[in-house]
Protein backbone atom coordinates (compact mmCIF):
# COMPACT_ATOMS: atom_id res chain seq x y z
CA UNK A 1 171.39 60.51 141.72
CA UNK A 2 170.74 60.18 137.82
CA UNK A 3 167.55 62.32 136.56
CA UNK A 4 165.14 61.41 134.19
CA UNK A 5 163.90 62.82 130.81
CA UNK A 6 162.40 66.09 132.25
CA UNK A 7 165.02 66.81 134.42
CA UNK A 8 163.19 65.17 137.79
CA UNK A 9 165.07 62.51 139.78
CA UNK A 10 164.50 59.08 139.21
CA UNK A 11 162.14 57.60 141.96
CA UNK A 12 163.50 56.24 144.72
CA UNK A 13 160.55 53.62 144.93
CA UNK A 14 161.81 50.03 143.86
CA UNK A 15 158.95 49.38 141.79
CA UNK A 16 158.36 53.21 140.37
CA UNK A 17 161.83 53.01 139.13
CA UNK A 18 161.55 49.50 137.35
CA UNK A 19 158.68 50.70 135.47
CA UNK A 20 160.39 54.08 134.37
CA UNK A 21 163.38 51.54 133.40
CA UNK A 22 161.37 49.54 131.35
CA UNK A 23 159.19 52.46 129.71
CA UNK A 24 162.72 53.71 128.56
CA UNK A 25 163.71 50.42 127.64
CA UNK A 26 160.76 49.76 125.28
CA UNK A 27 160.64 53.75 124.11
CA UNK A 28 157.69 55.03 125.61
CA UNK A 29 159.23 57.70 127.66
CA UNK A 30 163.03 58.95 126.45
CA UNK A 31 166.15 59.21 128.43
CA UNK A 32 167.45 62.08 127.41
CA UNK A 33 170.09 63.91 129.14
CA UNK A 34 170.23 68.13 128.95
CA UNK A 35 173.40 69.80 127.70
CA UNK A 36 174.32 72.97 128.63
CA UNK A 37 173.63 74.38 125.30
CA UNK A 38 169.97 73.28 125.45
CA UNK A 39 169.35 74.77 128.39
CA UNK A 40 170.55 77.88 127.06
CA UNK A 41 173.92 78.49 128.66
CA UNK A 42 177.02 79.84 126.39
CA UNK A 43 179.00 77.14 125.20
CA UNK A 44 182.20 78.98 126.02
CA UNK A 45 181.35 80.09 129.30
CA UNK A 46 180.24 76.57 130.01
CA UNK A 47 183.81 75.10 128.81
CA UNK A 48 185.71 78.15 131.17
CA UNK A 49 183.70 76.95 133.85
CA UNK A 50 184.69 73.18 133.51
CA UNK A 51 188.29 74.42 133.57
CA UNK A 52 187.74 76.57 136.91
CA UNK A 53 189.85 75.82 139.76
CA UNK A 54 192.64 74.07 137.20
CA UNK A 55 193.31 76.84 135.44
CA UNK A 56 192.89 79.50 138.55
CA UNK A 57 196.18 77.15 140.17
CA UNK A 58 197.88 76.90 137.39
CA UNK A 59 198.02 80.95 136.83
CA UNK A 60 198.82 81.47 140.83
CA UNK A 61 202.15 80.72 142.32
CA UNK A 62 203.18 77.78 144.72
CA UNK A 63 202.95 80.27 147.64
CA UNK A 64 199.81 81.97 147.03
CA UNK A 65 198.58 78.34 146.36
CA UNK A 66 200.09 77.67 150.01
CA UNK A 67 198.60 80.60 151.59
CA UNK A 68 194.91 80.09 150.12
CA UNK A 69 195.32 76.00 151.01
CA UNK A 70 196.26 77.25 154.94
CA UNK A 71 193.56 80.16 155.55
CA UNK A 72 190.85 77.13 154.31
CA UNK A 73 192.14 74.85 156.56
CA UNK A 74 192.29 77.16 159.26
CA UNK A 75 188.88 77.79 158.57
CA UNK A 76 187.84 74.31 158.36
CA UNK A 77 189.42 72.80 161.47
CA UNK A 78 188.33 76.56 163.21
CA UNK A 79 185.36 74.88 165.82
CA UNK A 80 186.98 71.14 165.78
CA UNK A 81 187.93 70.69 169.07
């Protein structure tokens, strides 16, 4: 769900939410959206993190790819019965 200029979520009230819409609309509250960097956060930890999982499978092999891919599915379909 999008958040609003503080950070809170948008209401989930019909009505609340048009009038947020339109105070954004006609500039009395902003829409702004927090970066990373704003908030604080390292800019290059921030852009390692976006690569994560990519760059983790592209350093592993295809059979310690297989091997993590089966234990997770073991564990997955574990109490499906």
């Amino acid at each position: 769900m999008p958040r609003g200029p503080k950070g809170e979520k948008r209401p989930a009230d019909v009505n609340k939410n048009a009038v947020l819409i339109a105070k954004i609309a006609t500039g009395e509250a902003a829409d702004d959206v927090p970066t990373p960097e704003s908030e604080g956060k390292n800019a290059a930890a921030v852009a390692l993190g976006r690569m994560g999982g990519k760059a983790r499978a592209a350093s592993m092999s295809a059979r310690k790819r297989k091997q993590i891919a089966k234990k997770a599915a073991e564990k997955r379909w574990k109490n499906v019965r």
